[in-house]
PDB file of N, CA and C in Angstrom:
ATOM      1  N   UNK A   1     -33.811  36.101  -8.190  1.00  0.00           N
ATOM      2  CA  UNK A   1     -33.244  35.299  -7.110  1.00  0.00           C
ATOM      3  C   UNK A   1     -34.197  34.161  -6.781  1.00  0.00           C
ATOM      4  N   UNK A   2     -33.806  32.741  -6.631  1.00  0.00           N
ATOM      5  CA  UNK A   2     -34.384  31.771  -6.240  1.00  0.00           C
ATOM      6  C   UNK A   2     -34.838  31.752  -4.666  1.00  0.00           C
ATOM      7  N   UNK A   3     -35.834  31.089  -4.708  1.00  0.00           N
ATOM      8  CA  UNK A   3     -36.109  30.944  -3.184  1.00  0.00           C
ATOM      9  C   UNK A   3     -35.486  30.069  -2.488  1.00  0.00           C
ATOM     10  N   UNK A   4     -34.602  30.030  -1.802  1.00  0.00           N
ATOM     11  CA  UNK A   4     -33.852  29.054  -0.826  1.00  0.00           C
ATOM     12  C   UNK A   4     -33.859  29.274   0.403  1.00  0.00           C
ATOM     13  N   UNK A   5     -33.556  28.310   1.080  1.00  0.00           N
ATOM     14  CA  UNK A   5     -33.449  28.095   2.762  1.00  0.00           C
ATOM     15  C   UNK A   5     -32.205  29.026   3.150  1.00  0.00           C
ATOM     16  N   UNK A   6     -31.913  29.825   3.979  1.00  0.00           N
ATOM     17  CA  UNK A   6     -30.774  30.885   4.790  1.00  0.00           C
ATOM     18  C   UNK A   6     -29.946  29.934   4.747  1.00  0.00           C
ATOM     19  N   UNK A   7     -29.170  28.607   4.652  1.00  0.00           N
ATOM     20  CA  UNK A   7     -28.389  28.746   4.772  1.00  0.00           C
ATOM     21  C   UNK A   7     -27.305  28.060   3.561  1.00  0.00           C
ATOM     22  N   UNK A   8     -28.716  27.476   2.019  1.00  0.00           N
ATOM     23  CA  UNK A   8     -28.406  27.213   0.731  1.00  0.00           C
ATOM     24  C   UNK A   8     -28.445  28.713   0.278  1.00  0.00           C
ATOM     25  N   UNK A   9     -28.851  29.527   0.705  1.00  0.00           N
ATOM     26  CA  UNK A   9     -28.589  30.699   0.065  1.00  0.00           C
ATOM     27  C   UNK A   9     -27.297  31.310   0.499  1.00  0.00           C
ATOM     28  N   UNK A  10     -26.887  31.259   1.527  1.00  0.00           N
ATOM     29  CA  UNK A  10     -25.489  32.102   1.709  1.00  0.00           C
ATOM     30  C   UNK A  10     -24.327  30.760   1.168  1.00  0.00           C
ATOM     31  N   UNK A  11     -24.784  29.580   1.208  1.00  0.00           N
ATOM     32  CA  UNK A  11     -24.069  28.662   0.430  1.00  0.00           C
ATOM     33  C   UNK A  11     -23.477  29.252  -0.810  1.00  0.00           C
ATOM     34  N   UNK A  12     -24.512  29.497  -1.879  1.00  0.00           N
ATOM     35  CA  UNK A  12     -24.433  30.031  -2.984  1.00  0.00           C
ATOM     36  C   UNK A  12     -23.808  31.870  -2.677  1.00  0.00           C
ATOM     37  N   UNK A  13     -24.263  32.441  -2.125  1.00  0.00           N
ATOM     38  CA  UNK A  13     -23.621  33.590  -1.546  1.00  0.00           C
ATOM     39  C   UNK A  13     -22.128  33.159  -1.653  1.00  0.00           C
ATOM     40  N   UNK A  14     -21.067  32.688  -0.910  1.00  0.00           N
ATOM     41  CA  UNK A  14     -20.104  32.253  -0.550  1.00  0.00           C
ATOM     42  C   UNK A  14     -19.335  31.952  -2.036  1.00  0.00           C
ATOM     43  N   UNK A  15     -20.209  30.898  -2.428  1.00  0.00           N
ATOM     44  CA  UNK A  15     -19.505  30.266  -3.917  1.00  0.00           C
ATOM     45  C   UNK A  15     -19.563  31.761  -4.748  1.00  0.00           C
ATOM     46  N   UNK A  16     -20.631  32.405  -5.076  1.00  0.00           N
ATOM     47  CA  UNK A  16     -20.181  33.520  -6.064  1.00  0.00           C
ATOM     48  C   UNK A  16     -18.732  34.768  -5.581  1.00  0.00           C
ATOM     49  N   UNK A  17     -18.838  34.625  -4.595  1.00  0.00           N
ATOM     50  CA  UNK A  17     -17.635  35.397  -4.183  1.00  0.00           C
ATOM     51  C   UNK A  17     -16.365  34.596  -4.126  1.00  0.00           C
ATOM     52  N   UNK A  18     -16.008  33.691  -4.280  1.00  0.00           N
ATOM     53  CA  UNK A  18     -15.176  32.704  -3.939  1.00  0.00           C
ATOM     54  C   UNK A  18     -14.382  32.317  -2.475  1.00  0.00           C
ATOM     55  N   UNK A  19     -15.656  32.374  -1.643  1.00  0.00           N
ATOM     56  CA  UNK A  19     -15.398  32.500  -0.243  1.00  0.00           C
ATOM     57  C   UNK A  19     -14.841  31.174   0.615  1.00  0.00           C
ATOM     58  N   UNK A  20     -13.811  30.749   0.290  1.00  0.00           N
ATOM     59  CA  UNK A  20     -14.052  28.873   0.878  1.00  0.00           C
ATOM     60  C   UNK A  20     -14.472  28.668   2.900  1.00  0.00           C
ATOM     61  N   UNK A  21     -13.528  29.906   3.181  1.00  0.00           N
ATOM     62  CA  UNK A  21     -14.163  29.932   5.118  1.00  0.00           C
ATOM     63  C   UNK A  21     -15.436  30.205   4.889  1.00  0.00           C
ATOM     64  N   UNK A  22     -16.350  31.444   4.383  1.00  0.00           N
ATOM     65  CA  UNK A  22     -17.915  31.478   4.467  1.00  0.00           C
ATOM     66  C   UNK A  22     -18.498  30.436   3.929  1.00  0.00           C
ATOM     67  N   UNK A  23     -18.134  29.743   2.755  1.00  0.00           N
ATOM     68  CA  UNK A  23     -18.676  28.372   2.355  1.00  0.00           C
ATOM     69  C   UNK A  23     -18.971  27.063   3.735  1.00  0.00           C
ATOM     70  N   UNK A  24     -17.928  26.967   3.836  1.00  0.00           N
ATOM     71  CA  UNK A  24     -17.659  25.679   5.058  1.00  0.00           C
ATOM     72  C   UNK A  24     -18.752  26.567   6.334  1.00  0.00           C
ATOM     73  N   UNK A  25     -18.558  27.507   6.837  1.00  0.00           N
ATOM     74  CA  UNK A  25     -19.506  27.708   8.049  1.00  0.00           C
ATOM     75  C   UNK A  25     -20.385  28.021   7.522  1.00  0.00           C
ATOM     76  N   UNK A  26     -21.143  27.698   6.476  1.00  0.00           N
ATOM     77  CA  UNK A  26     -22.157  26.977   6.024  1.00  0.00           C
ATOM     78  C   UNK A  26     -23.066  25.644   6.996  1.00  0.00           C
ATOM     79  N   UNK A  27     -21.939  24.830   6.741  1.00  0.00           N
ATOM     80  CA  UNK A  27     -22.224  23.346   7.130  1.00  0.00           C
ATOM     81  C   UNK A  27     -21.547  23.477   8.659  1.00  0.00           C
ATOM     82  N   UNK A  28     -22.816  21.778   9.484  1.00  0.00           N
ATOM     83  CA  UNK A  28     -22.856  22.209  11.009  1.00  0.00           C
ATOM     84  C   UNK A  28     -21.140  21.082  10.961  1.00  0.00           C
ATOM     85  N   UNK A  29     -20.627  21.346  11.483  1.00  0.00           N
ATOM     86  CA  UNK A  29     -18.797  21.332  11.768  1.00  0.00           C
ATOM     87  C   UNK A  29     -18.517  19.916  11.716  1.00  0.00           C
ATOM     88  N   UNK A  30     -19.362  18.510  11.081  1.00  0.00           N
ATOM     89  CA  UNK A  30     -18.938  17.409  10.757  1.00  0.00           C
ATOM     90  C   UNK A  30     -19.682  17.219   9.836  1.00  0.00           C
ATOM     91  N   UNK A  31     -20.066  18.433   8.411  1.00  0.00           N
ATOM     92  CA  UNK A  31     -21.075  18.515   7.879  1.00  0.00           C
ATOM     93  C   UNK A  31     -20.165  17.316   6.484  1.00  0.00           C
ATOM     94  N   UNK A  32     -20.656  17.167   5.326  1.00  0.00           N
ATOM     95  CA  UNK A  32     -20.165  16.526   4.235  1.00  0.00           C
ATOM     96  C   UNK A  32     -20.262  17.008   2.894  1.00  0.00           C
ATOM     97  N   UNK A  33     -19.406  16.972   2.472  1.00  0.00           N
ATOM     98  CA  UNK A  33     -19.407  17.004   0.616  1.00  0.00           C
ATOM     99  C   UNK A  33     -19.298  15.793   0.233  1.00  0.00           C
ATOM    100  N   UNK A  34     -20.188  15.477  -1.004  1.00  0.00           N
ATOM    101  CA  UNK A  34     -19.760  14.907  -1.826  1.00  0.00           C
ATOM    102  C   UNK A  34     -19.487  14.789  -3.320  1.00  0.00           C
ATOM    103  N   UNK A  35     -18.391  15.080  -3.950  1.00  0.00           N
ATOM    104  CA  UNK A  35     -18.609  15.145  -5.283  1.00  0.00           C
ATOM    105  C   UNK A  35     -17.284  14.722  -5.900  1.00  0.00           C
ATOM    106  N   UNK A  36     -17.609  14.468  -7.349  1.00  0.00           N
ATOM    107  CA  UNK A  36     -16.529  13.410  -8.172  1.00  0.00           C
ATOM    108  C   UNK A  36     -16.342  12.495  -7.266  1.00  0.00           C
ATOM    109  N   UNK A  37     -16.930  11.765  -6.629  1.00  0.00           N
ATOM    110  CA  UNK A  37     -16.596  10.448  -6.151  1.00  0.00           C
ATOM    111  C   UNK A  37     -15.707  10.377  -5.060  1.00  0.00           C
ATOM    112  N   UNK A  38     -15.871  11.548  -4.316  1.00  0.00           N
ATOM    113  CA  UNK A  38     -15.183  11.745  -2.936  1.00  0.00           C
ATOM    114  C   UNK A  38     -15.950  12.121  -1.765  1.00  0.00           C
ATOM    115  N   UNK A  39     -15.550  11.995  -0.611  1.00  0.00           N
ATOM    116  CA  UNK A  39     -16.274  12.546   0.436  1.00  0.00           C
ATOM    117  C   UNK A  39     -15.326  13.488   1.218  1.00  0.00           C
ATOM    118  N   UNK A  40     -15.955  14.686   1.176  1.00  0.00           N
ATOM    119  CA  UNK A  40     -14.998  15.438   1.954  1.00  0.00           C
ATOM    120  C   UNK A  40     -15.923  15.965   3.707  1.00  0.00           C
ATOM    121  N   UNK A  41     -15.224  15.566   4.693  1.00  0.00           N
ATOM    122  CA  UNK A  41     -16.397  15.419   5.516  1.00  0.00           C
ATOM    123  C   UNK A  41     -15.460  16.715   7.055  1.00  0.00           C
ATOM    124  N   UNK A  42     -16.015  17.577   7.555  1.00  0.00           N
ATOM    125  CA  UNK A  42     -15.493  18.471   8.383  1.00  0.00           C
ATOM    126  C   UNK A  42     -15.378  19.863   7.159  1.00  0.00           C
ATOM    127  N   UNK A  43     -15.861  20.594   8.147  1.00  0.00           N
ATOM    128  CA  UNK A  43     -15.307  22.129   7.884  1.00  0.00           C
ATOM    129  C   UNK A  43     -14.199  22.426   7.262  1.00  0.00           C
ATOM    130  N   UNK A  44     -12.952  21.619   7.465  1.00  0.00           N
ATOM    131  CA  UNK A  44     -11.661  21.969   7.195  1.00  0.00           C
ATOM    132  C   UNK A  44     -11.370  21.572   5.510  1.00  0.00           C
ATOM    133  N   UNK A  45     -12.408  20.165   5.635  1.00  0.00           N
ATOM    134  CA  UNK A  45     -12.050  19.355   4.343  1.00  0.00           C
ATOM    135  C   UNK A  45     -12.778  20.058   3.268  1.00  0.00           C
ATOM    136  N   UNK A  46     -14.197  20.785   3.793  1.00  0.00           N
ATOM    137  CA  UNK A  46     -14.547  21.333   3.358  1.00  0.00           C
ATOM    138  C   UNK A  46     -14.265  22.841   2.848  1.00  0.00           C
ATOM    139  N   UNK A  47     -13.661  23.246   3.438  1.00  0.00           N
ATOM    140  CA  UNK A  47     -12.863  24.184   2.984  1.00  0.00           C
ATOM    141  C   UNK A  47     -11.606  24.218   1.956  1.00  0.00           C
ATOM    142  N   UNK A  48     -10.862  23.004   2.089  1.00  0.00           N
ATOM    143  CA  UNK A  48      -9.834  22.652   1.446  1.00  0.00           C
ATOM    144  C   UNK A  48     -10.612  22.273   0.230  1.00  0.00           C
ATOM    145  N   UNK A  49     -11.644  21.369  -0.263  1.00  0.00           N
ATOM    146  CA  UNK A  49     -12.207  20.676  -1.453  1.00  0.00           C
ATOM    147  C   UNK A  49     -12.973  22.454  -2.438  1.00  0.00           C
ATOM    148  N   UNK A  50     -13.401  22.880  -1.810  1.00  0.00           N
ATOM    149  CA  UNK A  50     -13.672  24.058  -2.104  1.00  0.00           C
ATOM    150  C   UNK A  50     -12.397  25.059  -2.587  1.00  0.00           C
ATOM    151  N   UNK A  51     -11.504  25.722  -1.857  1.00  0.00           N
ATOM    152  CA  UNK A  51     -10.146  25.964  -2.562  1.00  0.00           C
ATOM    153  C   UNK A  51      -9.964  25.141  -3.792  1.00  0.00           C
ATOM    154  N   UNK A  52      -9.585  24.016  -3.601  1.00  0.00           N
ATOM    155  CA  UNK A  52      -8.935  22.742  -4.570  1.00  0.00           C
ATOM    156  C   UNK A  52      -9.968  23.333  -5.866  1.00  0.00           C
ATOM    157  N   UNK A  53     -11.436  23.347  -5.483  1.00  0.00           N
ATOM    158  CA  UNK A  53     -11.892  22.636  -6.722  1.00  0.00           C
ATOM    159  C   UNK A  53     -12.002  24.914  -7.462  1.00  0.00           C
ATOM    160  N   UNK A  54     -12.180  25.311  -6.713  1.00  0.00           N
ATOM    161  CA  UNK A  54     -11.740  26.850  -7.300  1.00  0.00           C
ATOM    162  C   UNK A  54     -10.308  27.040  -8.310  1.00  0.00           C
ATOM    163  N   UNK A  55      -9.235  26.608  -7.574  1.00  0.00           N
ATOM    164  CA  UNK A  55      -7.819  26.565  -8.366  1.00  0.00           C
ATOM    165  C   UNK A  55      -8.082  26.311  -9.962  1.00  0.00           C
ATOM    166  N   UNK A  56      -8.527  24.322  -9.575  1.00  0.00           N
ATOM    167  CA  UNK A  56      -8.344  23.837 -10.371  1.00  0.00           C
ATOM    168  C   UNK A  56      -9.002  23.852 -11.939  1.00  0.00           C
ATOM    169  N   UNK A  57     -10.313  24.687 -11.729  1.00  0.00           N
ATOM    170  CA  UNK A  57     -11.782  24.415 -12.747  1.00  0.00           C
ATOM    171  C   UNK A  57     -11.578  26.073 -12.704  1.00  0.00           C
ATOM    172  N   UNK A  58     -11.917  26.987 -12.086  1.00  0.00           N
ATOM    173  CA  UNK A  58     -11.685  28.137 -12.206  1.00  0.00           C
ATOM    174  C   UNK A  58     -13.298  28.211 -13.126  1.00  0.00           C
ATOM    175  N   UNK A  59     -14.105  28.022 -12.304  1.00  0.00           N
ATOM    176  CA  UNK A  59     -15.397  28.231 -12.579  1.00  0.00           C
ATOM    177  C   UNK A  59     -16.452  29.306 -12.076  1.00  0.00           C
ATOM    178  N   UNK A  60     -17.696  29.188 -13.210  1.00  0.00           N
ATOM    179  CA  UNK A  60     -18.798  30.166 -12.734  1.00  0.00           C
ATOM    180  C   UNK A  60     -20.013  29.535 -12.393  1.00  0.00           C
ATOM    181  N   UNK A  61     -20.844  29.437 -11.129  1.00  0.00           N
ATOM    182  CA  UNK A  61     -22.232  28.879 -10.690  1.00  0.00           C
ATOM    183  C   UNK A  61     -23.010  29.341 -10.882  1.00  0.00           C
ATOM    184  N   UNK A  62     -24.193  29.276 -11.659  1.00  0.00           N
ATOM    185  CA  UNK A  62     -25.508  29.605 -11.913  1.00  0.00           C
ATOM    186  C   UNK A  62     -26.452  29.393 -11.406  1.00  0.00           C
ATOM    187  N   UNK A  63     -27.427  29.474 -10.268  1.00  0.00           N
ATOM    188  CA  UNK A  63     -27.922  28.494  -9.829  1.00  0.00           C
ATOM    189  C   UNK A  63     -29.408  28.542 -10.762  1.00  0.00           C
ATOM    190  N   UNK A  64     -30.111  27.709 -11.015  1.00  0.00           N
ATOM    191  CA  UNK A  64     -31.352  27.852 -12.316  1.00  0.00           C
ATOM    192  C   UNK A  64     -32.465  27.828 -11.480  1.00  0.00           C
ATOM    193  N   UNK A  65     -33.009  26.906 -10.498  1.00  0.00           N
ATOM    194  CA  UNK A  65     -34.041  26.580 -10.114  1.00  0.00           C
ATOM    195  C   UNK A  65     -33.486  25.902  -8.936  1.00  0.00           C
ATOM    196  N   UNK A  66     -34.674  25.748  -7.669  1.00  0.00           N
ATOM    197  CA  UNK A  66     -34.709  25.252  -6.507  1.00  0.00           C
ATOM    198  C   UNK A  66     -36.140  24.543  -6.331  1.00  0.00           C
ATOM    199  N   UNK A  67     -36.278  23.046  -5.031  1.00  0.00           N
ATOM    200  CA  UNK A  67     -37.078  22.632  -5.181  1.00  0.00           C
ATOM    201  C   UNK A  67     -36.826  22.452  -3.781  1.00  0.00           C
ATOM    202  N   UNK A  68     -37.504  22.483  -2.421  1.00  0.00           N
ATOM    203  CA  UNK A  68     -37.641  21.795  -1.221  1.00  0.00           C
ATOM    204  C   UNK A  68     -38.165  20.847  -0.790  1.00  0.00           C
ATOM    205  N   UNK A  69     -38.032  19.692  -0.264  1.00  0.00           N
ATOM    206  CA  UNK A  69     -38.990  18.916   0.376  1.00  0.00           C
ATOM    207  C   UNK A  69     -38.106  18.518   1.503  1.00  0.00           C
ATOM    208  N   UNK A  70     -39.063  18.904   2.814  1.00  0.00           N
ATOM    209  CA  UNK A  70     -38.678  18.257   4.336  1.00  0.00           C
ATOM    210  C   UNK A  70     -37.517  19.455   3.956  1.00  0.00           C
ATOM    211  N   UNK A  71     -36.041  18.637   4.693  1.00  0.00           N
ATOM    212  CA  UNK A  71     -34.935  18.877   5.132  1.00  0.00           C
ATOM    213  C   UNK A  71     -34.389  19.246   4.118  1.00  0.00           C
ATOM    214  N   UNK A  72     -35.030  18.430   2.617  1.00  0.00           N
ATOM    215  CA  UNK A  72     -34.216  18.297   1.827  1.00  0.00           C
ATOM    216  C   UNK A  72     -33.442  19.492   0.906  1.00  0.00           C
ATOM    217  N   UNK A  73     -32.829  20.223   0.252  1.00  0.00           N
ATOM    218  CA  UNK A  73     -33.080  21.223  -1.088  1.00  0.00           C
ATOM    219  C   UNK A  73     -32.584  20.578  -2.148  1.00  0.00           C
ATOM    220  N   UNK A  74     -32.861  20.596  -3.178  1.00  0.00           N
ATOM    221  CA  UNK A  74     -31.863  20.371  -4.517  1.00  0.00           C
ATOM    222  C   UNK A  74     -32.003  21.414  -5.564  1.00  0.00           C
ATOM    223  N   UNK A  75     -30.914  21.512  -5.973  1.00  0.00           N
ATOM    224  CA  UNK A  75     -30.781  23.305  -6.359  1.00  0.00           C
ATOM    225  C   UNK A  75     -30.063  22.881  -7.683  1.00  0.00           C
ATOM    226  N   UNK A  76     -30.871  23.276  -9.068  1.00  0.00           N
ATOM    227  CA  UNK A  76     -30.106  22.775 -10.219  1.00  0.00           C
ATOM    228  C   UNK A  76     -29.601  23.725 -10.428  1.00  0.00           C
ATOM    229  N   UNK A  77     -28.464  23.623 -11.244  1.00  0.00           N
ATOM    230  CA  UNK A  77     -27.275  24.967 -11.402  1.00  0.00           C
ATOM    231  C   UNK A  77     -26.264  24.620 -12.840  1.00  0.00           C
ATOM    232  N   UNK A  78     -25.799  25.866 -13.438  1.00  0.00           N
ATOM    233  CA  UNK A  78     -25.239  25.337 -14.600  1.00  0.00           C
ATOM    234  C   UNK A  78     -23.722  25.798 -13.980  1.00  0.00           C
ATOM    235  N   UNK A  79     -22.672  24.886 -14.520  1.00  0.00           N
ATOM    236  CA  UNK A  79     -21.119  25.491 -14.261  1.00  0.00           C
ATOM    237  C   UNK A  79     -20.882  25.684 -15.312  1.00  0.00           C
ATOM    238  N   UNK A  80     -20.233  26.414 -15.297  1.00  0.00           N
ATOM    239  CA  UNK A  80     -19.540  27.010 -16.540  1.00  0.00           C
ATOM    240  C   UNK A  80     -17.654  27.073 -16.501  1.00  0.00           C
ATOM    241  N   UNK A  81     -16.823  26.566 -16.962  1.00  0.00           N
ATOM    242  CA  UNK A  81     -15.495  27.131 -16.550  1.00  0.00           C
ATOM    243  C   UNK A  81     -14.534  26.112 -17.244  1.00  0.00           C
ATOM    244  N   UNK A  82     -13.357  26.184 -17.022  1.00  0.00           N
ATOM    245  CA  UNK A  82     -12.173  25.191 -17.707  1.00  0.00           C
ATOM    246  C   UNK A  82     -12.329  23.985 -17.684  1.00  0.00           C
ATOM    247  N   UNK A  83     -13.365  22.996 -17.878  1.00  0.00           N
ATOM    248  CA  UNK A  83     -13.443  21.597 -17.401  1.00  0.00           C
ATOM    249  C   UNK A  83     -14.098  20.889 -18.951  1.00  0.00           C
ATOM    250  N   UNK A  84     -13.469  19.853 -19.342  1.00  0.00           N
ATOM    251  CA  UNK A  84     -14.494  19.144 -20.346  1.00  0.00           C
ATOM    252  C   UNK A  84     -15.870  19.425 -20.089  1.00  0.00           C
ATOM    253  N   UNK A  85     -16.770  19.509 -20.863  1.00  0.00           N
ATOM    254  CA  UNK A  85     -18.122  18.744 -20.978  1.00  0.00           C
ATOM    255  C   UNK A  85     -18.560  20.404 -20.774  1.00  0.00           C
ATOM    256  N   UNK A  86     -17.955  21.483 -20.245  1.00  0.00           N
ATOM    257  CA  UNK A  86     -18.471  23.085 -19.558  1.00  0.00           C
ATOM    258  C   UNK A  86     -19.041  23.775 -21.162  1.00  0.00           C
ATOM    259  N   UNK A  87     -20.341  24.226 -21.085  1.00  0.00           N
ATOM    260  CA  UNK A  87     -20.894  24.413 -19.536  1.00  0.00           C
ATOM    261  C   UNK A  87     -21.721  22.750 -19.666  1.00  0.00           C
ATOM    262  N   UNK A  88     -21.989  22.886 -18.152  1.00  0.00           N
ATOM    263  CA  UNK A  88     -22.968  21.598 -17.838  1.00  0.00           C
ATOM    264  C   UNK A  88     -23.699  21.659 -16.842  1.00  0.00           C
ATOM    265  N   UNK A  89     -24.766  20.976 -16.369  1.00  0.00           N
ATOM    266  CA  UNK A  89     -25.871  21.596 -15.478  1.00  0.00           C
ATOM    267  C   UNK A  89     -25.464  20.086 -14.495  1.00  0.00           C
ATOM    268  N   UNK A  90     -25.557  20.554 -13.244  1.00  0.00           N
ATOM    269  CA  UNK A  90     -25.392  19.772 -12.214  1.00  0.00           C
ATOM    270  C   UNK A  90     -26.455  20.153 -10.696  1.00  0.00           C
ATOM    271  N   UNK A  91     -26.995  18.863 -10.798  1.00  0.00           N
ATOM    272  CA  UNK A  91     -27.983  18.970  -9.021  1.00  0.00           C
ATOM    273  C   UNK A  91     -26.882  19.012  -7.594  1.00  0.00           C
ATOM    274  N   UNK A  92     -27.178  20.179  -6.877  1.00  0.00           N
ATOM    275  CA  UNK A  92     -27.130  20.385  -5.668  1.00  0.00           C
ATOM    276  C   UNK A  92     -27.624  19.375  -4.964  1.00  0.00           C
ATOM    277  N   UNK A  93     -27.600  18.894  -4.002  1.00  0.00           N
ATOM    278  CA  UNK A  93     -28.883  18.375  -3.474  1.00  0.00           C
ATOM    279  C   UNK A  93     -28.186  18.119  -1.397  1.00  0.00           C
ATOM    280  N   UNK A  94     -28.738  19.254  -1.168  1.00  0.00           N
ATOM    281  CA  UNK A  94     -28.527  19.606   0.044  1.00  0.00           C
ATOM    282  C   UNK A  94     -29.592  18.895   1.195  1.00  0.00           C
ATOM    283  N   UNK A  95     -28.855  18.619   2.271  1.00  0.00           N
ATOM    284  CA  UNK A  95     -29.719  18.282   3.237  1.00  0.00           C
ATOM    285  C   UNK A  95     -29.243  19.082   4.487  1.00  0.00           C
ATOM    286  N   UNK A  96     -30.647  19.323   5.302  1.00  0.00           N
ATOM    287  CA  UNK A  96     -30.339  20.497   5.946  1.00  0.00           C
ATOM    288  C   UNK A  96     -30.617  20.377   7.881  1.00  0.00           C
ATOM    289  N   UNK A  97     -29.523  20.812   8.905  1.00  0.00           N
ATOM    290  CA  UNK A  97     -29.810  20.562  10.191  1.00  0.00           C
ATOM    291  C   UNK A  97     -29.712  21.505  11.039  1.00  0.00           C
ATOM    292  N   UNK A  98     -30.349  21.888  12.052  1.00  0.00           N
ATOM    293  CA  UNK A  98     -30.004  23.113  12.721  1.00  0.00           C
ATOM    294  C   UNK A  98     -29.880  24.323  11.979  1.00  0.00           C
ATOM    295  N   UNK A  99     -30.473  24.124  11.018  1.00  0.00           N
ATOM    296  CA  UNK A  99     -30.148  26.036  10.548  1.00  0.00           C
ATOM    297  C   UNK A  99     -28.729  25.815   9.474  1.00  0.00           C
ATOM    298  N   UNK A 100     -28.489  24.986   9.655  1.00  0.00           N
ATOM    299  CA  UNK A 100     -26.899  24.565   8.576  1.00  0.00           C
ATOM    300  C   UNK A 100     -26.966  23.465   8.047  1.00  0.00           C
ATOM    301  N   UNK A 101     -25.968  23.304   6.743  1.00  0.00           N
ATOM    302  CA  UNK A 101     -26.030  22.605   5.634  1.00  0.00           C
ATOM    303  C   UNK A 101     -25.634  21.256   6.564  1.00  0.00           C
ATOM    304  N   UNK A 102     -26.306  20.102   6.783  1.00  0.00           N
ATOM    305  CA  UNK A 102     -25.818  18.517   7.173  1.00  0.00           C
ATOM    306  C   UNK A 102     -24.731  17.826   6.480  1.00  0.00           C
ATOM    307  N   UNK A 103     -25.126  17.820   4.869  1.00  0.00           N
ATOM    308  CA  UNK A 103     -24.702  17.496   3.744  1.00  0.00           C
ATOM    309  C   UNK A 103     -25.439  17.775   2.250  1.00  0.00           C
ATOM    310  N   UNK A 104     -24.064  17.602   1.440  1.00  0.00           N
ATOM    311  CA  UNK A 104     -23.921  18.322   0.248  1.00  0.00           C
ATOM    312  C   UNK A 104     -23.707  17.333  -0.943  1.00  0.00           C
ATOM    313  N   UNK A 105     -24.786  16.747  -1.710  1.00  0.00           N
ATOM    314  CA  UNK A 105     -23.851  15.867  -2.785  1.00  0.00           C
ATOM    315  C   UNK A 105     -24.268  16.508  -4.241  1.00  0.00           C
ATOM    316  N   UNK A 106     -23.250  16.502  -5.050  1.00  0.00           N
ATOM    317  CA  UNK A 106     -22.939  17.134  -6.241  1.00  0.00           C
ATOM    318  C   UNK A 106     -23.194  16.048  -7.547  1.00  0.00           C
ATOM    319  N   UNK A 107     -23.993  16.431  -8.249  1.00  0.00           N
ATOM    320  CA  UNK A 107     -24.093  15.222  -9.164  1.00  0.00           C
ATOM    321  C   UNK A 107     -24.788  15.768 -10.759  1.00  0.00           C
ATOM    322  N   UNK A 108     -24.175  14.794 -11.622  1.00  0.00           N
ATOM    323  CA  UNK A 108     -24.952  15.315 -12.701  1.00  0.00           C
ATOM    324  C   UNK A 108     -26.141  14.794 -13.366  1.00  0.00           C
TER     325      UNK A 108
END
């Protein structure tokens, strides 16, 4: 198990179970995603982009390694699942407020 901050770890907690409500109360309630070139910003959206992107990719998260600085985390991770290019390794890169995720951008 990687060392992460309580609340990138139940992040990842959440995603291996396919939890999209424990995912989102994750993040503090105008928290953000960003990934494929979208912003999904609130709990709700966040919850919904999470569903969406479960349906659609029907994927597995690995997470490989973690790195902290300040607020920051970035958490490299391999996906694995129905998508061109799979598997492929993609940075986390979390920023963190109150004890909860601020924002989330997804990148490769």
């Amino acid at each position: 198990m990687l060392n992460m901050p309580g609340p990138v770890a139940a992040y990842f907690a959440a995603e291996e179970t396919k939890d999209a409500e424990k995912l989102s109360l994750c993040f503090i309630e105008d928290g953000m995603v960003h990934d494929e070139g979208r912003d999904y910003r609130g709990r709700g959206a966040i919850r919904q982009w999470k569903q969406e992107a479960d349906k659609k990719y029907q994927y597995v998260l690995l997470p490989l390694d973690a790195q902290a600085a300040g607020n920051e985390v970035t958490v490299r991770a391999r996906l694995t699942g129905n998508f061109e290019g799979s598997p492929l390794e993609v940075n986390h890169i979390f920023k963190l407020s109150s004890n909860k995720i601020a924002s989330l951008e997804i990148r490769s």
